[in-house]
Protein backbone atom coordinates (compact mmCIF):
# COMPACT_ATOMS: atom_id res chain seq x y z
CA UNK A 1 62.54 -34.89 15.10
CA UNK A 2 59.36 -35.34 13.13
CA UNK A 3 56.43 -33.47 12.44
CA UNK A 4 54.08 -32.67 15.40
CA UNK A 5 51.42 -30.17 16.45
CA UNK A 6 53.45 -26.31 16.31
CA UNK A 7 53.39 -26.74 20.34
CA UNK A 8 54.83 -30.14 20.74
CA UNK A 9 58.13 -32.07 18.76
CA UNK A 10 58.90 -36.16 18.84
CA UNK A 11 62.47 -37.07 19.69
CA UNK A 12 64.09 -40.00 22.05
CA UNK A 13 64.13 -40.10 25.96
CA UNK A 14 66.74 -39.22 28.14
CA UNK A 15 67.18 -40.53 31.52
CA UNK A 16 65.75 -37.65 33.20
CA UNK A 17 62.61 -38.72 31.01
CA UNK A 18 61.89 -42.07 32.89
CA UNK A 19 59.23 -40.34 35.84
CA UNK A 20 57.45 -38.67 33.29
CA UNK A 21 56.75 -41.45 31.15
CA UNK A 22 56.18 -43.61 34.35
CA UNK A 23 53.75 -40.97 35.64
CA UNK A 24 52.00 -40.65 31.66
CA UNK A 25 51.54 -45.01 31.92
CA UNK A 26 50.25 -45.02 35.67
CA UNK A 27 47.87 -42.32 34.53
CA UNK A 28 46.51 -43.79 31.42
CA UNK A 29 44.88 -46.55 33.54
CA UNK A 30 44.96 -48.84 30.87
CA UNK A 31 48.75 -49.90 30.76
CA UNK A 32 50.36 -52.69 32.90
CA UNK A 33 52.68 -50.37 34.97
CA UNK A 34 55.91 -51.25 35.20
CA UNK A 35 58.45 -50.33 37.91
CA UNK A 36 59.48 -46.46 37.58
CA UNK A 37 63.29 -48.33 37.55
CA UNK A 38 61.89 -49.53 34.20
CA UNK A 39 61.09 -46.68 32.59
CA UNK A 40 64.37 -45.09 33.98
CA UNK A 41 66.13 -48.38 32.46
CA UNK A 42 64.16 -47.98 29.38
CA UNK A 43 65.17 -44.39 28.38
CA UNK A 44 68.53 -45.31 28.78
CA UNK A 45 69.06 -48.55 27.36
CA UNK A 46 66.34 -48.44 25.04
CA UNK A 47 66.35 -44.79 23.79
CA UNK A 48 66.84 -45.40 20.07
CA UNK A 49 63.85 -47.89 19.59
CA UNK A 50 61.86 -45.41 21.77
CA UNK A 51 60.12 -41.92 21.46
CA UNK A 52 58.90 -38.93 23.21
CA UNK A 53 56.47 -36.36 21.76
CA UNK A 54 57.65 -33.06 24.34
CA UNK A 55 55.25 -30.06 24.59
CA UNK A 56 56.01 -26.24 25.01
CA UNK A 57 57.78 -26.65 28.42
CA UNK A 58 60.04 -29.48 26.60
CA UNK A 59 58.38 -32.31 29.09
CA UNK A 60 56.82 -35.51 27.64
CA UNK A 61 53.35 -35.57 27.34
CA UNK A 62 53.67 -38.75 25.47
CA UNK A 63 55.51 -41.62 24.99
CA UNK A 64 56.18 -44.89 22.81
CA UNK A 65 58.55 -47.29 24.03
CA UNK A 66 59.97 -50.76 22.18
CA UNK A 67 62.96 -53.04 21.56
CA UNK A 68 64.17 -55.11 18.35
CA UNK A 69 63.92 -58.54 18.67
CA UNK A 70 66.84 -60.20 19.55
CA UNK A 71 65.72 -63.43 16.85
CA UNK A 72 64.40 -61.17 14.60
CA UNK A 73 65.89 -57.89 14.09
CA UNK A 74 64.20 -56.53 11.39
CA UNK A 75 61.64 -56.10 13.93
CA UNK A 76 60.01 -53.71 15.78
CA UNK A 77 58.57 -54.97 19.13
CA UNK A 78 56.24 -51.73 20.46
CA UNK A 79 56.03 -52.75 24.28
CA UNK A 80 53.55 -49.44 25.47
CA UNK A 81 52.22 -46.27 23.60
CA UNK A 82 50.40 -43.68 26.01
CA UNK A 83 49.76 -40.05 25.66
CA UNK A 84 48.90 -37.75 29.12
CA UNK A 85 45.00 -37.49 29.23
CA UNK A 86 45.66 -33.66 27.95
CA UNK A 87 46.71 -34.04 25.01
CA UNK A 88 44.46 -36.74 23.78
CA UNK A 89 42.37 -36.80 20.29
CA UNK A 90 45.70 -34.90 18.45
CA UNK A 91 46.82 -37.70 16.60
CA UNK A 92 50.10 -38.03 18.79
CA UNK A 93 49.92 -42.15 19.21
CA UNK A 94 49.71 -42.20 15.18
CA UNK A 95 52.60 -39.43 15.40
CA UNK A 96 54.68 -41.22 17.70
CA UNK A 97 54.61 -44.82 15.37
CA UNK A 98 55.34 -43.26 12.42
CA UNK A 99 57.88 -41.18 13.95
CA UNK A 100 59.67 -43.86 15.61
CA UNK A 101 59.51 -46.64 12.79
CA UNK A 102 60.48 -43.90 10.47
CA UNK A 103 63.51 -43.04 12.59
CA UNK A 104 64.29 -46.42 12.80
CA UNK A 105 63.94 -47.50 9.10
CA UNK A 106 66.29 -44.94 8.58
CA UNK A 107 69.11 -46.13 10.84
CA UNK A 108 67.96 -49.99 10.26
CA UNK A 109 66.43 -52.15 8.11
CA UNK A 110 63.10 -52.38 9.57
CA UNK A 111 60.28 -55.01 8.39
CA UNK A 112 57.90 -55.36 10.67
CA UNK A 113 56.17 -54.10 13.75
CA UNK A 114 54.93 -56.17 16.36
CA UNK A 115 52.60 -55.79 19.38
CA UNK A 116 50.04 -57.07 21.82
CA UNK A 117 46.86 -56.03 22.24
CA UNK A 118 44.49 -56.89 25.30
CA UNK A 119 40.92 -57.67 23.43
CA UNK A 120 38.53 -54.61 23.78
CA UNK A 121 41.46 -52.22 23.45
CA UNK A 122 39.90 -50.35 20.88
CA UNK A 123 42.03 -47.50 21.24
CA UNK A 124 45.47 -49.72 20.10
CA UNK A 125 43.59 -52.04 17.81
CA UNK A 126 42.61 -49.06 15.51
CA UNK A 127 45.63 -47.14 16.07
CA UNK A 128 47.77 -50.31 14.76
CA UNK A 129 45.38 -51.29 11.83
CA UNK A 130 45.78 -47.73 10.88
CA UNK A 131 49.28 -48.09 10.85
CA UNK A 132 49.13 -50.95 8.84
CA UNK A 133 47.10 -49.32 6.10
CA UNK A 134 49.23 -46.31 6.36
CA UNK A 135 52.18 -48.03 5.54
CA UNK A 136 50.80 -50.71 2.73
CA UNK A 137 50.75 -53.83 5.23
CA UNK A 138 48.90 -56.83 6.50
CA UNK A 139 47.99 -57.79 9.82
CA UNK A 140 48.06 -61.42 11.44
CA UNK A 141 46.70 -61.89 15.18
CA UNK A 142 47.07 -64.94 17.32
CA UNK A 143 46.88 -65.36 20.94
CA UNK A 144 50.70 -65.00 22.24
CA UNK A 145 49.84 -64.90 25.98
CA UNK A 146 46.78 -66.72 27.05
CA UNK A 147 45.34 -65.56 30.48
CA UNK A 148 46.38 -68.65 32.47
CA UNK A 149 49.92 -67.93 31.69
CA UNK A 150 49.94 -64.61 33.39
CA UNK A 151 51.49 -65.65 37.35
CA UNK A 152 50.24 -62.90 38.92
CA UNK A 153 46.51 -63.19 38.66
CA UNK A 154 43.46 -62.41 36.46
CA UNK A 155 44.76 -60.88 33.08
CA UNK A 156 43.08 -60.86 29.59
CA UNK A 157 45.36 -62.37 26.85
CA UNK A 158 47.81 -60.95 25.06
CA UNK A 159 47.00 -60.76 21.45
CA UNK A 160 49.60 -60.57 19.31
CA UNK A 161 49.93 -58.53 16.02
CA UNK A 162 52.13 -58.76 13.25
CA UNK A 163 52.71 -56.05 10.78
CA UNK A 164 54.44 -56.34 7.64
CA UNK A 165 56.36 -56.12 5.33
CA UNK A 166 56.27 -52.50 5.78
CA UNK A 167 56.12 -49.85 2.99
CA UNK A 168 59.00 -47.78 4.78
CA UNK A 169 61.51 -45.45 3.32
CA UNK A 170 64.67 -46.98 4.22
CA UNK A 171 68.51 -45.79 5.11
């Protein structure tokens, strides 16, 4: 577990996670939802590259899910971060990365951290930078997913941002 507010405590997803963190990314209003199968996939396929920060009642309240990359596994892909509207302005997204790429540095070797960022997402762009900083590393973006590669309608692009090397203690 790592360090959180005295009322809440990070650690991975269980199955019986999956509706909450479903429920915590259809809330946010901001995050492509995903199938609640997903998220019930996710927390059990994908539990050690993903993190829950649990309050007083031992239910998420927020969530960070992502995968190593297949091609590059010294890589951190983070696919969503989202904390319930309640618990906002704590510090729990910031928790949650360092948390989770500190877990995983310590099972792992872990490089870099990747993600994609819609433009005007202030929220993730500074929460990401500050990661970078945090953790002594530099930032490239490039468009990974322009909008007319999205089948399913209107959708900004997908900017993608690499982090790295990172400045992580290691197993």
């Amino acid at each position: 577990m790592t360090a959180a507010p005295a009322d809440l405590h990070i650690d991975r997803p269980t199955v019986d996670d999956g509706a909450a963190l479903w429920r915590i990314a259809k809330d946010s209003r901001t995050l492509d939802l995903n199938s609640s199968y997903s998220y019930l996939l996710w927390c059990r396929d994908f539990a050690d590259t993903t993190a829950v920060v649990r309050g007083a009642d031992g239910r998420p309240v927020g969530f960070i899910t992502g995968y190593l990359r297949p091609e590059a596994p010294e890589t951190l892909l983070v696919w969503q971060v989202a904390v319930d509207t309640a618990h906002r302005g704590r510090g729990l997204a910031a928790r949650l990365l360092d948390g989770l790429t500190a877990r995983i540095a310590g099972e792992r070797p872990l490089t870099r951290v990747e993600t994609t960022i819609t433009p005007g997402n202030t929220a993730s762009e500074r929460l990401f930078t500050s990661f970078a900083v945090r953790h002594g590393a530099h930032v490239e973006r490039e468009v990974l997913f322009d909008t007319a590669q999205f089948p399913d309608g209107p959708h900004d692009p997908e900017v993608l941002y690499r982090i790295g090397p990172l400045a992580l203690p290691s197993r």
